[in-house]
C-alpha atoms as a PDB file:
ATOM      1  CA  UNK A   1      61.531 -67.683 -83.224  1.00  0.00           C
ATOM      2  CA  UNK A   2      61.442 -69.034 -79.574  1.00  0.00           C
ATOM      3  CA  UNK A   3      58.192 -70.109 -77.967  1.00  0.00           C
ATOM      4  CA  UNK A   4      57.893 -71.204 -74.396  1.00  0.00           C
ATOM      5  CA  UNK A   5      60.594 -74.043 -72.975  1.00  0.00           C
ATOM      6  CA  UNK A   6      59.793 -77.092 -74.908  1.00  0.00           C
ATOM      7  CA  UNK A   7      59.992 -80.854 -73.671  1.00  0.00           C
ATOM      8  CA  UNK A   8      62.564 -81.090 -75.962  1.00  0.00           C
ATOM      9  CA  UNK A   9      65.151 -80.601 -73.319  1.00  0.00           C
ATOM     10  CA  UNK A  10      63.381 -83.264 -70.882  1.00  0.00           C
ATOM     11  CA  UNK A  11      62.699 -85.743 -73.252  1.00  0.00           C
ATOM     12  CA  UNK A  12      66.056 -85.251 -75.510  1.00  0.00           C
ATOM     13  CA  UNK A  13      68.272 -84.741 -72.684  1.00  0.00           C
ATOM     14  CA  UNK A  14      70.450 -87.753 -73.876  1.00  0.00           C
ATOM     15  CA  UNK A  15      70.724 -86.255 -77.208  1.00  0.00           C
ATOM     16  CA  UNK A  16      72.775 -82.893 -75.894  1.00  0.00           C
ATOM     17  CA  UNK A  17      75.443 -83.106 -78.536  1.00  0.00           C
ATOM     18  CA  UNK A  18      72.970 -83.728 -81.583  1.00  0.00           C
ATOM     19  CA  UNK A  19      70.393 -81.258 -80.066  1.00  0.00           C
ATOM     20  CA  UNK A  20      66.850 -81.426 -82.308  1.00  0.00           C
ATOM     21  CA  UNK A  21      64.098 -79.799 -84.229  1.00  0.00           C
ATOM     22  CA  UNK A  22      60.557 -78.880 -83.689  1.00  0.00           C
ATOM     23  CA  UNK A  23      57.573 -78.923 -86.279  1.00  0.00           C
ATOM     24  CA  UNK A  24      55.252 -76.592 -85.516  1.00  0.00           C
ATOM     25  CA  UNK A  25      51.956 -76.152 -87.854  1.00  0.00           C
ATOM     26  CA  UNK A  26      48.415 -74.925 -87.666  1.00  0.00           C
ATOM     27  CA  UNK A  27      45.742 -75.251 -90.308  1.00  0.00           C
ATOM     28  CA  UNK A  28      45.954 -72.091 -93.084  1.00  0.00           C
ATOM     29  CA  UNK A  29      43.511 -70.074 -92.667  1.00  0.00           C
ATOM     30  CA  UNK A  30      42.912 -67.781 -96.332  1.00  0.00           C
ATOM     31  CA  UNK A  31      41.600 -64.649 -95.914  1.00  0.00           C
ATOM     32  CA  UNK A  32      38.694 -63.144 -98.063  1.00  0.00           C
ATOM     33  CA  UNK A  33      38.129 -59.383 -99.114  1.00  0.00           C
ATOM     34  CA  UNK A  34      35.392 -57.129 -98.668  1.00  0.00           C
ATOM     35  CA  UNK A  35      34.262 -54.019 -99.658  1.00  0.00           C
ATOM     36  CA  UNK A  36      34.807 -51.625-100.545  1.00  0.00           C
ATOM     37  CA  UNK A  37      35.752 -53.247-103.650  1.00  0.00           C
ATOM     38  CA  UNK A  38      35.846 -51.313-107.526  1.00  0.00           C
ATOM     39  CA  UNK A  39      32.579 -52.898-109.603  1.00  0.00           C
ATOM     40  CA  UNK A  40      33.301 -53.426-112.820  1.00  0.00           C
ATOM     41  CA  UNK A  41      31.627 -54.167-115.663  1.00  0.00           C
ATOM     42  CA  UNK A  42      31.282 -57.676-117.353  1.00  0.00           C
ATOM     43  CA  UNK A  43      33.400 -60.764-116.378  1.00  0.00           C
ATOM     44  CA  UNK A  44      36.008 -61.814-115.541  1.00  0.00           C
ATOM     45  CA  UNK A  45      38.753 -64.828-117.115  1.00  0.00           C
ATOM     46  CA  UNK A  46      41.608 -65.513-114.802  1.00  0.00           C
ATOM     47  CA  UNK A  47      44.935 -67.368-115.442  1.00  0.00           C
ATOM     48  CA  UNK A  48      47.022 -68.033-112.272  1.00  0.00           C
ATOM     49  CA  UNK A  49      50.734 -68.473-113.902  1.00  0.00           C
ATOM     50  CA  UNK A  50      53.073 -70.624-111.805  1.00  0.00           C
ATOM     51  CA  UNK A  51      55.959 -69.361-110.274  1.00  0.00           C
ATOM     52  CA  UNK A  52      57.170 -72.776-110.371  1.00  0.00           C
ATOM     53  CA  UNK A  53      57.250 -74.483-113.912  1.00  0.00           C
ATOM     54  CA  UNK A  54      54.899 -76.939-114.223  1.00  0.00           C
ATOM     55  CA  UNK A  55      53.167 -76.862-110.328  1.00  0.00           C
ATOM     56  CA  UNK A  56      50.126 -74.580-109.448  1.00  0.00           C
ATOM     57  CA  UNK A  57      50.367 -71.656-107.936  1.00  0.00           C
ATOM     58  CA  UNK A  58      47.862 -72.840-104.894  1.00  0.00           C
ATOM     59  CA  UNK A  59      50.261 -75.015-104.047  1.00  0.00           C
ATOM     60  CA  UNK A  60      53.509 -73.548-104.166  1.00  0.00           C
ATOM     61  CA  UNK A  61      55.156 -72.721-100.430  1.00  0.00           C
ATOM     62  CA  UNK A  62      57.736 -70.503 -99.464  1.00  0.00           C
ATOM     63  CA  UNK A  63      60.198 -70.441 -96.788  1.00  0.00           C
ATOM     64  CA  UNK A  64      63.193 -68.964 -95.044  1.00  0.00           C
ATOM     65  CA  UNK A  65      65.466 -71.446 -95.929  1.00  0.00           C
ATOM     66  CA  UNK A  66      65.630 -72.359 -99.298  1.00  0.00           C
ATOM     67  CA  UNK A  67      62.835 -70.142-101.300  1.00  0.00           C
ATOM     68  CA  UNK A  68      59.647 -71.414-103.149  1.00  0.00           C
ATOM     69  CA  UNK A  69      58.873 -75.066-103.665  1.00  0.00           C
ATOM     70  CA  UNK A  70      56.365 -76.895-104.409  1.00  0.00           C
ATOM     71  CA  UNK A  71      54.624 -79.315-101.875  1.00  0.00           C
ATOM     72  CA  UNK A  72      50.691 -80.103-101.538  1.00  0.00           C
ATOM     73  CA  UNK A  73      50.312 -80.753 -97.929  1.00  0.00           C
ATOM     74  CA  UNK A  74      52.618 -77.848 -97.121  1.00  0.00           C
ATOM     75  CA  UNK A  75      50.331 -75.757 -99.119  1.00  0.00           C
ATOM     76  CA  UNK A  76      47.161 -76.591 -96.546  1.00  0.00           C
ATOM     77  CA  UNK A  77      49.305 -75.341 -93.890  1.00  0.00           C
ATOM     78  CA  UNK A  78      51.487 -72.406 -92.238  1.00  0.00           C
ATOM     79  CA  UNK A  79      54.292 -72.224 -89.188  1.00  0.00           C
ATOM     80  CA  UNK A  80      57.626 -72.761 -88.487  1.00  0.00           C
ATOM     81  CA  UNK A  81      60.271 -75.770 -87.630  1.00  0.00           C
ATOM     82  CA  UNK A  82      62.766 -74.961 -84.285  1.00  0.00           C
ATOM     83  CA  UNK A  83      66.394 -76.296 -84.672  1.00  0.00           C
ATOM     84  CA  UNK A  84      67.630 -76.064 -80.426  1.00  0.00           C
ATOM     85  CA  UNK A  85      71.287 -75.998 -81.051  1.00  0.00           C
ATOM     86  CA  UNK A  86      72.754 -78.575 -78.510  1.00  0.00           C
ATOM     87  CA  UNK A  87      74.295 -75.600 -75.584  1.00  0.00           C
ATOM     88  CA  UNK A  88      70.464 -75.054 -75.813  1.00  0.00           C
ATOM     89  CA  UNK A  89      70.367 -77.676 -73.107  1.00  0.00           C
ATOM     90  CA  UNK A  90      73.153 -76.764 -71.184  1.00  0.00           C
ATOM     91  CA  UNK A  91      71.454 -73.870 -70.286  1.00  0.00           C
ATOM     92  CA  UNK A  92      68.847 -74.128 -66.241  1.00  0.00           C
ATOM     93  CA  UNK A  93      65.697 -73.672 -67.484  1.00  0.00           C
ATOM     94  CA  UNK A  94      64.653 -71.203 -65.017  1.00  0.00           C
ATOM     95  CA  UNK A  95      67.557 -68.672 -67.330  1.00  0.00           C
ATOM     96  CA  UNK A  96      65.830 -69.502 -70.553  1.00  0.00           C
ATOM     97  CA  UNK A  97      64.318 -66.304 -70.867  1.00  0.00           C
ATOM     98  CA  UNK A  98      66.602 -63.853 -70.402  1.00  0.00           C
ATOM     99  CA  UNK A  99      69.169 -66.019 -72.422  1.00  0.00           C
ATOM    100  CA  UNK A 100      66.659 -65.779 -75.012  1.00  0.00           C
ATOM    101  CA  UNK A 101      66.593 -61.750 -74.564  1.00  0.00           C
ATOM    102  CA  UNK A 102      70.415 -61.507 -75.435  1.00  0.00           C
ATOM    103  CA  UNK A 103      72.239 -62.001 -78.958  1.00  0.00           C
ATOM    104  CA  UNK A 104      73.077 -65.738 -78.384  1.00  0.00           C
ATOM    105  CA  UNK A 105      71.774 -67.860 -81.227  1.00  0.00           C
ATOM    106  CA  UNK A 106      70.659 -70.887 -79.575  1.00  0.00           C
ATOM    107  CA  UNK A 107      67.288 -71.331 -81.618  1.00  0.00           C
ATOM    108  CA  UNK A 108      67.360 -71.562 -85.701  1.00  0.00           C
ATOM    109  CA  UNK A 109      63.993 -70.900 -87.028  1.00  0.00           C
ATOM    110  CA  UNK A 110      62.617 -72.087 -90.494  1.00  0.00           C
ATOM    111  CA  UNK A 111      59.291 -70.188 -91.500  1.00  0.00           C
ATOM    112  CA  UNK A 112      57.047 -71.693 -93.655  1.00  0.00           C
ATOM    113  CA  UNK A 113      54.355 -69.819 -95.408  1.00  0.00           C
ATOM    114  CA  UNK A 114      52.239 -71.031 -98.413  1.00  0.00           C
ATOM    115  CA  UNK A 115      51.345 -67.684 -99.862  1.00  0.00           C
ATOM    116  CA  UNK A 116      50.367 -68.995-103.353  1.00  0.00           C
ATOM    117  CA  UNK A 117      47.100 -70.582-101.674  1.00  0.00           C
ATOM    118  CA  UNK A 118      46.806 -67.164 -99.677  1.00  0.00           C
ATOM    119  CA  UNK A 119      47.163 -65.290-102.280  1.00  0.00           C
ATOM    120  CA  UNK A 120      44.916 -67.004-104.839  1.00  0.00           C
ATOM    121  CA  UNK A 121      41.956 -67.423-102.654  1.00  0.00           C
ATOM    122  CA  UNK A 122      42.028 -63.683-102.048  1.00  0.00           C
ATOM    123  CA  UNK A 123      42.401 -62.523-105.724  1.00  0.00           C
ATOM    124  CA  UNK A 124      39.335 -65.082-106.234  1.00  0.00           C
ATOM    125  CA  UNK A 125      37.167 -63.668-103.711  1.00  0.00           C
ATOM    126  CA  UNK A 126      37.576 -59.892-104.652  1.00  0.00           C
ATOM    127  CA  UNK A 127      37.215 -60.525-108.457  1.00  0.00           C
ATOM    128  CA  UNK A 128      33.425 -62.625-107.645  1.00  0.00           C
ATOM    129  CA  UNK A 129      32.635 -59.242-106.094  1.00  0.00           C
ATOM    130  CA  UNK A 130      34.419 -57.169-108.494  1.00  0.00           C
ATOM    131  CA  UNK A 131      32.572 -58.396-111.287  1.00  0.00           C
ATOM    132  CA  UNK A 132      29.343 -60.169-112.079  1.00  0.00           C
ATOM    133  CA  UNK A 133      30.876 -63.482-113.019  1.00  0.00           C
ATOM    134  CA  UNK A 134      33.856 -64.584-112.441  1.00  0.00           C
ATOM    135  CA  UNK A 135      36.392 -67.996-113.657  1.00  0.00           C
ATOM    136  CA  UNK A 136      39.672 -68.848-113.306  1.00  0.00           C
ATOM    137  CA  UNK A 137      42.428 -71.570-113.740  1.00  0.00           C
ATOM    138  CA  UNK A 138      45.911 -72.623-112.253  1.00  0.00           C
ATOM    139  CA  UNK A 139      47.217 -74.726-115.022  1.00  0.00           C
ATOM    140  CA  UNK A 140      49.740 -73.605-117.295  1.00  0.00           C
ATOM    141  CA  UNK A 141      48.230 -72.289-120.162  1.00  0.00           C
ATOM    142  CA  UNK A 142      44.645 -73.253-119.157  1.00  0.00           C
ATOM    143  CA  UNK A 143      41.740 -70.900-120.598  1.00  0.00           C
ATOM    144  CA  UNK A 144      39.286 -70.690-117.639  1.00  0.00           C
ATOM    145  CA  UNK A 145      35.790 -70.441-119.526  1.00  0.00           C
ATOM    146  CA  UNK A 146      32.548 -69.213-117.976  1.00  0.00           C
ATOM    147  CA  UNK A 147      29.220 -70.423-118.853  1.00  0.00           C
ATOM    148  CA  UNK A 148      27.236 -66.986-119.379  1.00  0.00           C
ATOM    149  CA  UNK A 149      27.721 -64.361-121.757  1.00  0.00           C
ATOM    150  CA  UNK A 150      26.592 -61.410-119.692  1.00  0.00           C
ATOM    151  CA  UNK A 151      28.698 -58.213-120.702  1.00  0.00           C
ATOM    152  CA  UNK A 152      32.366 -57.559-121.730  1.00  0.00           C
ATOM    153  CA  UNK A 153      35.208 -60.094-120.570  1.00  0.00           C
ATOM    154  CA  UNK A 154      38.405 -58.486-118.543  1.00  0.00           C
ATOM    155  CA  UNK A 155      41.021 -61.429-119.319  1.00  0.00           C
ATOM    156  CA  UNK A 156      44.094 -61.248-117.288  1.00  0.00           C
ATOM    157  CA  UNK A 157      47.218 -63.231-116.532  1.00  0.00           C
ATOM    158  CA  UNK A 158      48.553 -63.173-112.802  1.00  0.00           C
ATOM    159  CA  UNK A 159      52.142 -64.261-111.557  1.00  0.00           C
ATOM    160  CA  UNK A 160      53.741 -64.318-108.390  1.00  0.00           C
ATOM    161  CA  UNK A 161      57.124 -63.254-109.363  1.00  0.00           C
ATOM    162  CA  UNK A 162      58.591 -63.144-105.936  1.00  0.00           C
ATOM    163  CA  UNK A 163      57.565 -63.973-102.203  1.00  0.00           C
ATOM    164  CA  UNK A 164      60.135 -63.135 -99.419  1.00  0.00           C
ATOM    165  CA  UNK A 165      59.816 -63.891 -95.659  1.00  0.00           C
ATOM    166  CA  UNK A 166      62.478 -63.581 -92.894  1.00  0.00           C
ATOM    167  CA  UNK A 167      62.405 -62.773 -89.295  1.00  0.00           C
ATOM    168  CA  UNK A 168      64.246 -59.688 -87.961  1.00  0.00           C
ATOM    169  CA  UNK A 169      64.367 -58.898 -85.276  1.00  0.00           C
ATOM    170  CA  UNK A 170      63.792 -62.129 -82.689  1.00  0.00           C
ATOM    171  CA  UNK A 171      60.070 -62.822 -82.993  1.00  0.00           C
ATOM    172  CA  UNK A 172      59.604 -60.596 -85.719  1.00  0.00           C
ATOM    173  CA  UNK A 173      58.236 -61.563 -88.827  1.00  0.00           C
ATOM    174  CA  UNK A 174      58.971 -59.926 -92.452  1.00  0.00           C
ATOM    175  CA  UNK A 175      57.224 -60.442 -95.467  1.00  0.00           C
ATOM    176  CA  UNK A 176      58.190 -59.291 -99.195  1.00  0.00           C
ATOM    177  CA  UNK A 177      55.618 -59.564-102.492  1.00  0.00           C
ATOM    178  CA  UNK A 178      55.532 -58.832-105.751  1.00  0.00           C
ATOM    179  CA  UNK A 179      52.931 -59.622-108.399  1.00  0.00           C
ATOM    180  CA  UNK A 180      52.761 -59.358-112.462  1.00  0.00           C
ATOM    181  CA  UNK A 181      48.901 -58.297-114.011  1.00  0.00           C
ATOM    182  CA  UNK A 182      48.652 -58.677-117.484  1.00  0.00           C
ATOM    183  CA  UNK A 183      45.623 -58.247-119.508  1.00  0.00           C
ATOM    184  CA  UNK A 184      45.198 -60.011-122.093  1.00  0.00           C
ATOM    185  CA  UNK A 185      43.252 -59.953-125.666  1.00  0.00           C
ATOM    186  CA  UNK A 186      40.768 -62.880-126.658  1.00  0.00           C
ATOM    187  CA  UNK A 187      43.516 -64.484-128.563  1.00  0.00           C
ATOM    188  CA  UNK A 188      46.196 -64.654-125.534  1.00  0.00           C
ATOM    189  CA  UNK A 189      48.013 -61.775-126.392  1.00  0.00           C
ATOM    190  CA  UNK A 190      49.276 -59.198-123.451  1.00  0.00           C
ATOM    191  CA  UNK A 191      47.943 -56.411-124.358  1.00  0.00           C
ATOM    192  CA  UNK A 192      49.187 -54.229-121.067  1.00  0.00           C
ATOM    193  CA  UNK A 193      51.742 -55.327-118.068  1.00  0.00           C
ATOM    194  CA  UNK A 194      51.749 -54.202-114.520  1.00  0.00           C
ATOM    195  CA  UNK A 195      53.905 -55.058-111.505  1.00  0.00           C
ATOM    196  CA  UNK A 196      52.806 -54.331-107.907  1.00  0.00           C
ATOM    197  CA  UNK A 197      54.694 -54.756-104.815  1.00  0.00           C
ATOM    198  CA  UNK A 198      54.248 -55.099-101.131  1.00  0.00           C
ATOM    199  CA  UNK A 199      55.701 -55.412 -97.830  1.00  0.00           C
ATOM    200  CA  UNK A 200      55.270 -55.855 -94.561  1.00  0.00           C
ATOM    201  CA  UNK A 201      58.193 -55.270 -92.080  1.00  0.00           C
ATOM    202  CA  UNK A 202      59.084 -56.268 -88.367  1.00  0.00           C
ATOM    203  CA  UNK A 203      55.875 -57.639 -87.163  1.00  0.00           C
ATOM    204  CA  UNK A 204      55.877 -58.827 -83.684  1.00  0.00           C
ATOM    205  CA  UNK A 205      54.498 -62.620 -83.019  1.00  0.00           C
ATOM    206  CA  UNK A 206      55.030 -62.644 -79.291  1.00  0.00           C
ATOM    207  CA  UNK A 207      57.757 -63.486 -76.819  1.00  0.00           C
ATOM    208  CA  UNK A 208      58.743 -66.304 -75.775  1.00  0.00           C
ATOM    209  CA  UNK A 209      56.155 -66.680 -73.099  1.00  0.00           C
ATOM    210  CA  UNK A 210      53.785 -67.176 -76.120  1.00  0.00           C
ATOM    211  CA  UNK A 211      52.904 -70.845 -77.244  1.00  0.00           C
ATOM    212  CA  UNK A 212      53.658 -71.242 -80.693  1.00  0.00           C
ATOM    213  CA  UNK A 213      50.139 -71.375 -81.781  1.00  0.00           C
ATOM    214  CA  UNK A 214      49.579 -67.710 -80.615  1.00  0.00           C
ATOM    215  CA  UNK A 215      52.195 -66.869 -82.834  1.00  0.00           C
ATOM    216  CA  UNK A 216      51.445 -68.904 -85.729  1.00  0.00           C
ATOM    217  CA  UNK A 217      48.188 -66.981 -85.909  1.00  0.00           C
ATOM    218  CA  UNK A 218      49.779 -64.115 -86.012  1.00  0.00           C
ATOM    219  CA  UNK A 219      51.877 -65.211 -89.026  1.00  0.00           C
ATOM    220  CA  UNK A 220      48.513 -66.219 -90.756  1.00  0.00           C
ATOM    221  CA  UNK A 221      46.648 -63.292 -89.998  1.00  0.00           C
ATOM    222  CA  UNK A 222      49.913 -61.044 -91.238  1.00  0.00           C
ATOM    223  CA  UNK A 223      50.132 -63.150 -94.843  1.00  0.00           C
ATOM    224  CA  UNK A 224      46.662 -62.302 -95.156  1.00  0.00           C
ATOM    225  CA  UNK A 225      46.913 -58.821 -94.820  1.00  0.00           C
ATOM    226  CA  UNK A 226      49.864 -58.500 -97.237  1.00  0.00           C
ATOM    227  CA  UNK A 227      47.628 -60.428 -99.699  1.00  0.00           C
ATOM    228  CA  UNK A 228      44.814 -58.548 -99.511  1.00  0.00           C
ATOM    229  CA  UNK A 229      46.936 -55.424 -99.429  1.00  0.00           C
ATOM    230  CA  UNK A 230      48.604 -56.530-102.993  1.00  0.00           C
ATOM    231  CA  UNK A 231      45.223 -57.265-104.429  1.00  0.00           C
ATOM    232  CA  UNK A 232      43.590 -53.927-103.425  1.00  0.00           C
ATOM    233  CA  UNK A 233      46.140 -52.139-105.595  1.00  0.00           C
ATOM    234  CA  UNK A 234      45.384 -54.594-108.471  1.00  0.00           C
ATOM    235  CA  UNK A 235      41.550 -54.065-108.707  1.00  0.00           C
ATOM    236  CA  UNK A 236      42.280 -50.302-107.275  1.00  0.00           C
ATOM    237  CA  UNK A 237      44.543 -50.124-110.615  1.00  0.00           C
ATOM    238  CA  UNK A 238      44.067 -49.244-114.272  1.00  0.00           C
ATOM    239  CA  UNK A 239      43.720 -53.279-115.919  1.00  0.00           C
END
């Protein structure tokens, strides 16, 4: 994931044989359904499982590099970090771009994407529309409780099992879900399991005569629309 020629080869010049890495982040943005969404009957009890023992899901981050982990602050926010190998520098920076054009690694990229907040706050804003009330929790075995009795109660348990992003081609993002629905009886007990999965593939974030922010957007706007894709087939489906 390139963006446009950084300072990094100004300020860094020194530095050619270590070369250095770039934090890039924007603000997440979470996106919200609506309509046309199934009305249901009732209320609904939610239980957002962790992926991660013991951390909520809102929180949980995944990345390119090493998978799902858990970190608050990450969770608030979405981008990328730029490795510039040192021959980056070695390279006039007037042939930058069509270096960048060819197969020569010069740039490693490590996307960052904190789905489990994405997710969540999409699955929360369908089910108040979906139903007339609607509660739910992120602990581990937390009972979310609601404070009116005002029809029949749809309890369910939601995981993330899996979240997958890569970039292939250059500048092209990937993304990879898949999501366990169970319902659940008043006691706790699954009563019915369902798995649903969705991707997104090769989704172009600009060149690199975009600034990063462009494409960071683009990254946000993409996890969104996987998100609410996945939950569309939940509330679409048979709970």
């Amino acid at each position: 994931m390139r963006t446009t020629v950084l300072l990094c080869a100004v300020v860094l010049v020194a530095l050619v044989g270590t070369g250095c890495s770039w934090e890039r982040r924007l603000p997440l943005t979470a996106g919200s359904l609506v309509g046309p969404l199934p009305a249901r009957p009732g209320r609904s009890l939610v239980r957002f499982d962790p992926t991660i023992p013991g951390a909520r899901l809102d929180e949980t981050v995944w990345d390119n590099a090493v998978g799902l982990f858990w970190d608050v602050a990450e969770s608030h926010q979405i981008g990328f970090d730029q490795h510039y190998h040192p021959q980056f520098y070695a390279i006039p920076v007037r042939a930058l771009p069509a270096v960048a054009q060819t197969a020569v690694l010069l740039v490693d990229s490590r996307i960052v994407v904190p789905f489990g907040r994405i997710f969540a706050h999409v699955f929360e804003s369908a089910a108040r529309q979906s139903w007339s009330t609607h509660a739910s929790c992120f602990a581990d075995g937390c009972t979310p409780t609601t404070t009116t009795d005002d029809g029949p109660t749809t309890r369910l348990a939601v995981k993330l099992q899996s979240f997958v992003v890569w970039e292939a081609p250059l500048n092209h993002v990937n993304l990879y879900a898949r999501v366990t629905v169970s319902s659940l009886a008043a006691d706790g007990t699954v009563v019915k399991e369902t798995s649903f999965k969705r991707w997104i593939l090769e989704q172009r974030l600009g060149s690199i005569f975009d600034t990063h922010a462009s494409m960071i957007r683009k990254m946000n706007d993409i996890a969104n629309r996987l998100a609410e894709d996945l939950v569309l087939d939940i509330l679409n489906s048979e709970l």
